[in-house]
C-alpha atoms as a PDB file:
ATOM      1  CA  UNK A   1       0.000   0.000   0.000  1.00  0.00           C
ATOM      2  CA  UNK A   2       1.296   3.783  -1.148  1.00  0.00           C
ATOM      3  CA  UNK A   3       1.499   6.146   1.660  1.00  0.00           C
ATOM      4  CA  UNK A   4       1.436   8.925  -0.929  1.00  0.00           C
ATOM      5  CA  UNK A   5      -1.406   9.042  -3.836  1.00  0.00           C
ATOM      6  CA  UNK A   6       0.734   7.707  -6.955  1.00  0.00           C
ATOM      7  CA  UNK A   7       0.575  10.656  -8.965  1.00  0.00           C
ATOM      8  CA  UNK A   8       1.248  13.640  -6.697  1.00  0.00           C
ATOM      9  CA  UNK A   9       4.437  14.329  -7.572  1.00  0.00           C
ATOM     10  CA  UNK A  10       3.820  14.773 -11.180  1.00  0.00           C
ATOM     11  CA  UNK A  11       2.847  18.409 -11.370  1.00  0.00           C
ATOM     12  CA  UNK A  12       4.028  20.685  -8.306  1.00  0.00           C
ATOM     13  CA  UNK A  13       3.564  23.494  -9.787  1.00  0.00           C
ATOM     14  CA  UNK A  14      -0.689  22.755  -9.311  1.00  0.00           C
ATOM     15  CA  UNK A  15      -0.461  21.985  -5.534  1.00  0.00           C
ATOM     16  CA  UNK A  16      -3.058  18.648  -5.428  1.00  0.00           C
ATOM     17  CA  UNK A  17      -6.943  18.848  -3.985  1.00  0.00           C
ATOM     18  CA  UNK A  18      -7.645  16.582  -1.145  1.00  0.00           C
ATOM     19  CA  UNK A  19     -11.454  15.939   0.184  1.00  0.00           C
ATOM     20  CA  UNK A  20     -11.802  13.777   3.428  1.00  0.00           C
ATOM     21  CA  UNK A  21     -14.935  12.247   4.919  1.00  0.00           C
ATOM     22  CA  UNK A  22     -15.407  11.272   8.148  1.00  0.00           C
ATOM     23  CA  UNK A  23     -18.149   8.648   8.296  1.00  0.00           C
ATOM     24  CA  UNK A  24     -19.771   6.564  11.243  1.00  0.00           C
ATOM     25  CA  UNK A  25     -21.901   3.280  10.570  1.00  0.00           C
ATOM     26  CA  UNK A  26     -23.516   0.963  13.515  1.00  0.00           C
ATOM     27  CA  UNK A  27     -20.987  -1.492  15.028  1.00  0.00           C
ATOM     28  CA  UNK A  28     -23.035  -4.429  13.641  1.00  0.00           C
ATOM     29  CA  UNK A  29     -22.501  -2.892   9.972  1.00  0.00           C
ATOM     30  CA  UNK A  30     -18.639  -1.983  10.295  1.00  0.00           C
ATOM     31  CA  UNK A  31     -17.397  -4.934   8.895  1.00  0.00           C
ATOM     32  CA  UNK A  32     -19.564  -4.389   6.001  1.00  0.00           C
ATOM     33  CA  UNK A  33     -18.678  -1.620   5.117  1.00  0.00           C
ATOM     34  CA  UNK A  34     -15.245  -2.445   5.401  1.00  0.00           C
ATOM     35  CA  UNK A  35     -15.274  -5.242   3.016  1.00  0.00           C
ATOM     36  CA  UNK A  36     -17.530  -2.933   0.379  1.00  0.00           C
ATOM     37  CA  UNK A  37     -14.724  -0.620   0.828  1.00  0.00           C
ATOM     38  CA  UNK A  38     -12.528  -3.599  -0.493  1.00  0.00           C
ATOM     39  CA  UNK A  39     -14.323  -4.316  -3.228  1.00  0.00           C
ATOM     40  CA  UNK A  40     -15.045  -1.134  -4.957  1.00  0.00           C
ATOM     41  CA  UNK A  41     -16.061  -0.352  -8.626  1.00  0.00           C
ATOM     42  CA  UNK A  42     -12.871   1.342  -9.005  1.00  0.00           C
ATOM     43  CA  UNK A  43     -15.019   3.707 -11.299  1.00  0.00           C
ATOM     44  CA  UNK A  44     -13.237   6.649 -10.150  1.00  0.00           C
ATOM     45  CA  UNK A  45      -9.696   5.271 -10.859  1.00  0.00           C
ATOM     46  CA  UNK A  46      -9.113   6.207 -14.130  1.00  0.00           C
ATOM     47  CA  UNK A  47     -11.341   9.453 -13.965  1.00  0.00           C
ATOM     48  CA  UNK A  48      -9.462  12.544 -15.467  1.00  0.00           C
ATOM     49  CA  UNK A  49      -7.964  14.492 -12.349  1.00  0.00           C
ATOM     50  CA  UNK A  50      -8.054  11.610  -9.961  1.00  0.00           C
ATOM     51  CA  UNK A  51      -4.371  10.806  -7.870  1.00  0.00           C
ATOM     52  CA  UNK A  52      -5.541   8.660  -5.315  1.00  0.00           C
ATOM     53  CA  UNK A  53      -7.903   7.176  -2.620  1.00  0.00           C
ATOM     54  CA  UNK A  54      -7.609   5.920   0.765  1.00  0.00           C
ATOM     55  CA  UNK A  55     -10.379   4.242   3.368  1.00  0.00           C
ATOM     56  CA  UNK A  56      -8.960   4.120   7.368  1.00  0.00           C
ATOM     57  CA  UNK A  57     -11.015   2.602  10.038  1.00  0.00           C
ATOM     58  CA  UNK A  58      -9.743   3.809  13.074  1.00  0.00           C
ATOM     59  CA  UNK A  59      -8.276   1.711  15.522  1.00  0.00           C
ATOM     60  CA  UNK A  60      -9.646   3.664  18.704  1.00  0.00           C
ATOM     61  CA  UNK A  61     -13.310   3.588  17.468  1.00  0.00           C
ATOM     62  CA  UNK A  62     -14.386   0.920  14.992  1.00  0.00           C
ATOM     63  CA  UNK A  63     -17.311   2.366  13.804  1.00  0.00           C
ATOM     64  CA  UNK A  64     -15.627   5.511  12.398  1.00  0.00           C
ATOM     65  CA  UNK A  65     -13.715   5.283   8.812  1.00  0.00           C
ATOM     66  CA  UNK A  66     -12.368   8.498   6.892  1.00  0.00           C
ATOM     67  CA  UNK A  67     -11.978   8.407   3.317  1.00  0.00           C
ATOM     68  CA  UNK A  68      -9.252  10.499   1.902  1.00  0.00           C
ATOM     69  CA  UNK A  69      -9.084  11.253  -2.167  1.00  0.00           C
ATOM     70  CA  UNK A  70      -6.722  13.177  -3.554  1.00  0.00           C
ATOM     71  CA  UNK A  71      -7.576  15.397  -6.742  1.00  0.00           C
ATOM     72  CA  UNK A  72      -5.593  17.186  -9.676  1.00  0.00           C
ATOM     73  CA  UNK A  73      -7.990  20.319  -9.269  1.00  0.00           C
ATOM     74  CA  UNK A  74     -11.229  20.879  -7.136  1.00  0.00           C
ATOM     75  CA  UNK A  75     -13.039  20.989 -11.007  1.00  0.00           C
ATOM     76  CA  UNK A  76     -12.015  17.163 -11.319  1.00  0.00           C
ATOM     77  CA  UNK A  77     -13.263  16.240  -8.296  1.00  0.00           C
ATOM     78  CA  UNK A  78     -16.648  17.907  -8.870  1.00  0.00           C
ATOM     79  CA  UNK A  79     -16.883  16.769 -12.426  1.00  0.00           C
ATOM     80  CA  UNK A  80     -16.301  13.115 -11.344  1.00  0.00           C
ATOM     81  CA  UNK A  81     -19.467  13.913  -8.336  1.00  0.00           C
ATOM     82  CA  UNK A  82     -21.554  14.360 -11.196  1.00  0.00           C
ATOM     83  CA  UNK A  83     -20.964  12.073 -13.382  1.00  0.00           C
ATOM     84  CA  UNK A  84     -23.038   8.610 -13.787  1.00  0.00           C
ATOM     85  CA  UNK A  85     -19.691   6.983 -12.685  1.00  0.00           C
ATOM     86  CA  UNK A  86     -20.166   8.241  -9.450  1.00  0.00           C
ATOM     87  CA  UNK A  87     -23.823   7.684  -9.030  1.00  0.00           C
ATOM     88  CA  UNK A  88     -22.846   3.786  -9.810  1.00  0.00           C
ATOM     89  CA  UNK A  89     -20.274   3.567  -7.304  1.00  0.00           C
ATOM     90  CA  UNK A  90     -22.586   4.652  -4.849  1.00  0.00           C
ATOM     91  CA  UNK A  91     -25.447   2.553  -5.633  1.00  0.00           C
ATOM     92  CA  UNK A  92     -23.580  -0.240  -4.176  1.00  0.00           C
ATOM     93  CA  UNK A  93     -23.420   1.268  -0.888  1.00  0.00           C
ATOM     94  CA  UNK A  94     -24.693  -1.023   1.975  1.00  0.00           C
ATOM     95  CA  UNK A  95     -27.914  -0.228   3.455  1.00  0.00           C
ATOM     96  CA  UNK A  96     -28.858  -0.432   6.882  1.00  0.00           C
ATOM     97  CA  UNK A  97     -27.376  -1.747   9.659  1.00  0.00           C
ATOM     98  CA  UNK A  98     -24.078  -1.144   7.233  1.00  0.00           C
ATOM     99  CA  UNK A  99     -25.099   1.936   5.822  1.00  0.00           C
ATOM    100  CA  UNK A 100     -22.577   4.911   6.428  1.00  0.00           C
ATOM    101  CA  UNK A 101     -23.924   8.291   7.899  1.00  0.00           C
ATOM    102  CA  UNK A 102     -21.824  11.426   6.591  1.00  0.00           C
ATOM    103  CA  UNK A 103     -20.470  12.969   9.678  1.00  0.00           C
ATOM    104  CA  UNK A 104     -17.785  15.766   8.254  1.00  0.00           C
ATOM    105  CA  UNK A 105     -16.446  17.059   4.775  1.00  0.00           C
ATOM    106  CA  UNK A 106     -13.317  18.398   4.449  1.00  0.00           C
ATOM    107  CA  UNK A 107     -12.136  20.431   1.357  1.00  0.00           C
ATOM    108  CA  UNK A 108      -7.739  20.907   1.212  1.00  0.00           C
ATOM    109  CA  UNK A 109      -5.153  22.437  -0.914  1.00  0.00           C
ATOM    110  CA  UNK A 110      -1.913  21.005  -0.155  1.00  0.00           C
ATOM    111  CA  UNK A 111       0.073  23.820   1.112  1.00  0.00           C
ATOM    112  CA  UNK A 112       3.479  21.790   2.132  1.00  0.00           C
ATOM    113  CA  UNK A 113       4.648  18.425   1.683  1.00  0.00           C
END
């Protein structure tokens, strides 16, 4: 597994656009999740402006897992949130008990590396 999106390094004179999620899902759902996390579409992969994506589940509270995606531009990223590609990826997010519940959006710029 990268520690850095693969990609991020290839322009630095466009500093990249990083969105993370924080989301929480019911303690009988978690592992769920977790496993439709590992299993992805993998639609976005190849999407123009994409770098990279990374799911944690944190270790202090199971039921909490941030997603991190990194982003040429802030247009790529909303392009690719419109786009059918999208809405299929997220069809084939669990439902209930394993459903996830937004519970934060964050929009960066990387400023320093």
């Amino acid at each position: 597994m990268s520690l850095r999106p693969r990609d991020r390094d290839a322009d630095d004179r466009q500093p990249p656009f990083v969105i993370v999620s924080d989301l929480a899902v019911e303690a009988v759902g978690a592992d769920t999740l977790e496993q439709a996390f590992r299993s992805r579409l993998g639609e976005v992969d190849g999407w123009p402006g994409f770098l990279d994506l990374e799911v944690w589940r944190d270790e202090r509270d199971p039921e909490r897992f941030v997603m991190v995606s990194w982003w040429s531009t802030e247009e790529a990223y909303v392009a690719y949130m419109k786009s059918d590609a999208h809405h299929r990826s997220h069809a084939r997010i669990p439902t209930d008990p394993a459903a996830p519940r937004a519970t934060g959006i964050g929009r960066f710029r990387v400023v320093a590396r």
